[in-house]
C-alpha atoms as a PDB file:
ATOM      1  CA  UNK A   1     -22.841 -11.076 -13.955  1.00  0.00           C
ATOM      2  CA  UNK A   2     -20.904  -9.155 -11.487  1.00  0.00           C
ATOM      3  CA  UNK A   3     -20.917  -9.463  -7.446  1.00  0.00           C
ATOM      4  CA  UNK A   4     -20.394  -7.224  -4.273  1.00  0.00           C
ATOM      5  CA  UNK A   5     -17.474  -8.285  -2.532  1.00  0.00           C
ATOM      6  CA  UNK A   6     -19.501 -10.283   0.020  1.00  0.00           C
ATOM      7  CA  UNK A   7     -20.649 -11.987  -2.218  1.00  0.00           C
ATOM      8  CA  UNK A   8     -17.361 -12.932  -3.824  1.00  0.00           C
ATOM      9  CA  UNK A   9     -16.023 -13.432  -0.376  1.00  0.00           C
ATOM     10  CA  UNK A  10     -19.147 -16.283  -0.124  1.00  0.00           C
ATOM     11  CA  UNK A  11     -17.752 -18.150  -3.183  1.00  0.00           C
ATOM     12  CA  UNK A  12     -14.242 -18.134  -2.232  1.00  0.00           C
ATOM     13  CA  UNK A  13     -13.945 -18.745   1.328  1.00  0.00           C
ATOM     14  CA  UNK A  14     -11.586 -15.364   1.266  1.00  0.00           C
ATOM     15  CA  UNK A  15     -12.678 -12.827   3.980  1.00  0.00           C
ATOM     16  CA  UNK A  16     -13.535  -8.912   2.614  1.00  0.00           C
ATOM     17  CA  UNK A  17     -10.494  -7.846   4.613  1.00  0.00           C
ATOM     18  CA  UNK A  18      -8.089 -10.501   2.589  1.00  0.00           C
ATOM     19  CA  UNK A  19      -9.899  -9.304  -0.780  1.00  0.00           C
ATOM     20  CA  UNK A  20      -9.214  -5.792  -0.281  1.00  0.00           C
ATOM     21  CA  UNK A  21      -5.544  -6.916   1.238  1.00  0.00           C
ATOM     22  CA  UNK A  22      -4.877  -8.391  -1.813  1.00  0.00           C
ATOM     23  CA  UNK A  23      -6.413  -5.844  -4.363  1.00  0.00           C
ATOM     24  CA  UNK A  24      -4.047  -3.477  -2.186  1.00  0.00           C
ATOM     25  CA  UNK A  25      -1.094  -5.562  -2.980  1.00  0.00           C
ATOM     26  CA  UNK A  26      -1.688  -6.222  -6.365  1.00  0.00           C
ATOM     27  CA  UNK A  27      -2.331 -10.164  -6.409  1.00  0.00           C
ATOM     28  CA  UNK A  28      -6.018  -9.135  -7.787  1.00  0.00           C
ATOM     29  CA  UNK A  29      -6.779  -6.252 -10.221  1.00  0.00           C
ATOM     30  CA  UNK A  30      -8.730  -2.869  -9.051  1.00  0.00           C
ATOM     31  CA  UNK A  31     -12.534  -3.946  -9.704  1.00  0.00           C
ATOM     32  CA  UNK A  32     -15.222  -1.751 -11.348  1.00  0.00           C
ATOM     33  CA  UNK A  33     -16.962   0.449  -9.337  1.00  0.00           C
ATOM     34  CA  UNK A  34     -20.976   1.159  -9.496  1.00  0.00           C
ATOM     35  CA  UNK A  35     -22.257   4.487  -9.443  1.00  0.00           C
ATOM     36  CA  UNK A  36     -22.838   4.142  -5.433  1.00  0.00           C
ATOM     37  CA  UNK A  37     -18.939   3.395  -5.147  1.00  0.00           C
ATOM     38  CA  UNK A  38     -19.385  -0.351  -4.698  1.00  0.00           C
ATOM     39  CA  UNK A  39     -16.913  -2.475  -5.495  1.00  0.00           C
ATOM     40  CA  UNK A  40     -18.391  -5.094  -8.493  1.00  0.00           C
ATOM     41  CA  UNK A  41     -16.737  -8.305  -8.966  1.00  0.00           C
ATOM     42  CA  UNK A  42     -16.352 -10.673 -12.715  1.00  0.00           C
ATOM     43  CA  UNK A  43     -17.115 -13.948 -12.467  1.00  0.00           C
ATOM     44  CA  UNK A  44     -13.042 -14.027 -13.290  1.00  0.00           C
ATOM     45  CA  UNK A  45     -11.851 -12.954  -9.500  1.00  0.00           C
ATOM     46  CA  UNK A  46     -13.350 -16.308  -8.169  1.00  0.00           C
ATOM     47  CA  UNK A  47     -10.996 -18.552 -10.036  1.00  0.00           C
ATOM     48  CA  UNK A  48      -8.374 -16.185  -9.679  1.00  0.00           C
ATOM     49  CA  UNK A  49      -8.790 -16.059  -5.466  1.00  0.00           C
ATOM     50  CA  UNK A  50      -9.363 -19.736  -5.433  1.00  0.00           C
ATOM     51  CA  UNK A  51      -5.516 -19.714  -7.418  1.00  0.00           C
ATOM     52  CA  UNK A  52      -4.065 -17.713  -4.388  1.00  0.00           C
ATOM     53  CA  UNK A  53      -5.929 -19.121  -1.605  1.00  0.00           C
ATOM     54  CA  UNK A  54      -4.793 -22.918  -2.742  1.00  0.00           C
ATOM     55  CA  UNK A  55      -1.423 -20.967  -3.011  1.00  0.00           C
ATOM     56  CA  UNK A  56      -1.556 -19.512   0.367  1.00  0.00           C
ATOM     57  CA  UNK A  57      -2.622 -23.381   1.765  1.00  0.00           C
ATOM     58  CA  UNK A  58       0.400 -24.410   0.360  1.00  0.00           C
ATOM     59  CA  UNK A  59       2.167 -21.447   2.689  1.00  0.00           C
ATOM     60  CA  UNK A  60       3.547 -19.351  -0.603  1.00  0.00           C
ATOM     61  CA  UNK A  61       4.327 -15.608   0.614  1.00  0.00           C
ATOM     62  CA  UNK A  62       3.103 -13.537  -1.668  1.00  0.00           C
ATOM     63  CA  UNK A  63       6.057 -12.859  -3.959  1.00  0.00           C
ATOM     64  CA  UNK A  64       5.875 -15.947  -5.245  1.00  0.00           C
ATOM     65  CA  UNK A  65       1.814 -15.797  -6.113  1.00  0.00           C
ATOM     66  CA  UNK A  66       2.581 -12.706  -7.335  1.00  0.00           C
ATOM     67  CA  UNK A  67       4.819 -14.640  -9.977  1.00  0.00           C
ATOM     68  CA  UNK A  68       2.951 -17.299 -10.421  1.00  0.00           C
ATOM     69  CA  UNK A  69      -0.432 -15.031 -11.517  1.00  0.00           C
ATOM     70  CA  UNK A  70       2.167 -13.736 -14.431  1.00  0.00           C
ATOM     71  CA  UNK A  71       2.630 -16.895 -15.714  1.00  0.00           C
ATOM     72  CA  UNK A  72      -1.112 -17.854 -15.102  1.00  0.00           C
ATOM     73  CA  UNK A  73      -1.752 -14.309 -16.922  1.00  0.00           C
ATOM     74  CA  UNK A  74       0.784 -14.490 -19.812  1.00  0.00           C
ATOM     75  CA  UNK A  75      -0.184 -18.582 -20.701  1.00  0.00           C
ATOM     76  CA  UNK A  76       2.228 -18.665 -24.139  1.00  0.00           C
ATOM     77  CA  UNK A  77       5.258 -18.226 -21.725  1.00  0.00           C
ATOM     78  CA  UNK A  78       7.801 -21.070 -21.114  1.00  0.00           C
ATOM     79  CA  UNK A  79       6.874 -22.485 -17.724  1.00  0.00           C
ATOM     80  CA  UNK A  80      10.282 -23.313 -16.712  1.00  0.00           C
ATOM     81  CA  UNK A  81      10.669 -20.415 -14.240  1.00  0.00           C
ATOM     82  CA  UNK A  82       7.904 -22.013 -12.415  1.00  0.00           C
ATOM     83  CA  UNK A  83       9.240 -25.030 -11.634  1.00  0.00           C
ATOM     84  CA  UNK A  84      12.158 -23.422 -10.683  1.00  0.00           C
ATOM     85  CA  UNK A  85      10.175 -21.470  -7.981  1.00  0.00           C
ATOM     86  CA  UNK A  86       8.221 -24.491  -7.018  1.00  0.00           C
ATOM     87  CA  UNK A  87      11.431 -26.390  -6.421  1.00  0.00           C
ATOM     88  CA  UNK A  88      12.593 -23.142  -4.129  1.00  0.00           C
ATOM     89  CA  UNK A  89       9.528 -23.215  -2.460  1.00  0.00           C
ATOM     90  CA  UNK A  90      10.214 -27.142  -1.829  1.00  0.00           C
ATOM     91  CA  UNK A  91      13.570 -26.482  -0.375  1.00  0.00           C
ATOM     92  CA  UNK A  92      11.663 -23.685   1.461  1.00  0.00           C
ATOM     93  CA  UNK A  93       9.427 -25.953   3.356  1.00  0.00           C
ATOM     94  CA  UNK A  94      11.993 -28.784   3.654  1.00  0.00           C
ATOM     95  CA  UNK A  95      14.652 -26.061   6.291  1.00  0.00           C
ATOM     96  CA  UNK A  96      11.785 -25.062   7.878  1.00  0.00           C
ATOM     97  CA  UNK A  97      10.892 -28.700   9.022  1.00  0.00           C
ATOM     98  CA  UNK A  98      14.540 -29.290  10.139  1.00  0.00           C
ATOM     99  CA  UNK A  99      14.495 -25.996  11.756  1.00  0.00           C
ATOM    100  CA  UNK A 100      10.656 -27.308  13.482  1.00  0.00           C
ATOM    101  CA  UNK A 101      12.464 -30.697  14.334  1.00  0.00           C
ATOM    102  CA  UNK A 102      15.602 -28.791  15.465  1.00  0.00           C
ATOM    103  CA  UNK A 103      13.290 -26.761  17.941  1.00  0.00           C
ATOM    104  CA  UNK A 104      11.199 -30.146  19.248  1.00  0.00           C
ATOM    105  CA  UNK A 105      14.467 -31.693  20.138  1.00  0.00           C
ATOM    106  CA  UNK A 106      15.354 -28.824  22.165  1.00  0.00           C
ATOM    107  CA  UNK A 107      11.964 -28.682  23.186  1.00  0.00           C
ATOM    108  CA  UNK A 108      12.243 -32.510  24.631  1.00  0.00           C
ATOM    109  CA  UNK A 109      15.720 -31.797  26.389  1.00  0.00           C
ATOM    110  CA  UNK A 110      14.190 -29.054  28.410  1.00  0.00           C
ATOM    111  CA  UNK A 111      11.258 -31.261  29.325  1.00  0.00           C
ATOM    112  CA  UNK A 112      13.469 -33.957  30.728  1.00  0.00           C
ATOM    113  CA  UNK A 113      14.455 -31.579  33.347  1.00  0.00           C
ATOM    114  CA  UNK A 114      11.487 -31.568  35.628  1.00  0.00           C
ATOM    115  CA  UNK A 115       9.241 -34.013  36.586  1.00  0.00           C
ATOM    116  CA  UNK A 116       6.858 -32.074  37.593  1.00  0.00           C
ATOM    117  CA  UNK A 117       6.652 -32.849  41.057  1.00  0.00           C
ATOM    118  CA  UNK A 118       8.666 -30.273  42.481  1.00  0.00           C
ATOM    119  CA  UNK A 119       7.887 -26.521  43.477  1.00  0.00           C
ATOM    120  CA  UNK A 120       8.265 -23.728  40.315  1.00  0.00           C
ATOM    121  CA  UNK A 121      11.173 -22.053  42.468  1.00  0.00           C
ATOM    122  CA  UNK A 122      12.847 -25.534  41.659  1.00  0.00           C
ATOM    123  CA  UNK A 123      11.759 -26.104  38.467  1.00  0.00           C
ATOM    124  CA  UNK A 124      14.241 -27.407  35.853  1.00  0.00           C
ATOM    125  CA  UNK A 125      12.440 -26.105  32.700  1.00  0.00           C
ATOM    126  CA  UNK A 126      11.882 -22.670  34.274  1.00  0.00           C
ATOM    127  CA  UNK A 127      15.652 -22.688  35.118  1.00  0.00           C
ATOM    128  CA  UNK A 128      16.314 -23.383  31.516  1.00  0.00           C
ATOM    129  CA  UNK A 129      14.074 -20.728  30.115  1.00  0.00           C
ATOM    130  CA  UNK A 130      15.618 -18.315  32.180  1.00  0.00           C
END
């Protein structure tokens, strides 16, 4: 059974633009084609977008989906490499929360200069942004 990419798009929760983004880049293989040019889908493509879009919830770029779809494609390989991205990907995510809590912080400092009851010309957070 194969589908039309709205169709696929249907199953996955992936928009047609994201499909064709990430046939473009390589993350999904070229489809076939039917004789009016139509792009026609496996029933394969839906497990493999559903791989990618759980990858993309869990904010991988697409370097590292790109990796982890050899490993998913090649399953006899050793999977240490994966972990080994996974814990990168961890460390990742853990700097950009400091950075996040770094920039709230800042964030609160400015707010404490104005209470709001002044005029703009006087106010202490647009004096600080300036």
């Amino acid at each position: 059974m194969f589908l039309k990419i709205g169709e696929l798009s249907e199953k996955t929760s992936c928009s047609v633009l994201t499909i064709r983004f990430y046939e473009k880049e390589g993350l999904i293989p070229p489809p076939e084609r039917n004789q009016g040019n139509y792009r026609l889908y496996s029933e394969n493509y839906i497990d493999r977008l559903k791989f990618i879009v759980n990858c993309r919830t869990l904010n991988m770029n697409l370097s590292e989906i790109k990796k982890l779809l050899t490993y998913k494609d090649t399953p006899a390989q050793n999977c240490s490499e994966v972990n080994e991205l996974i814990d990168s990907h961890i460390r990742d995510v853990q700097d950009s929360i400091k950075n996040q809590q770094k920039l709230i912080e800042q964030l609160l400092e400015i707010r404490k200069t104005c209470d709001g009851l002044c005029t703009a010309d006087k106010c202490g957070v647009l004096k600080n942004l300036a």
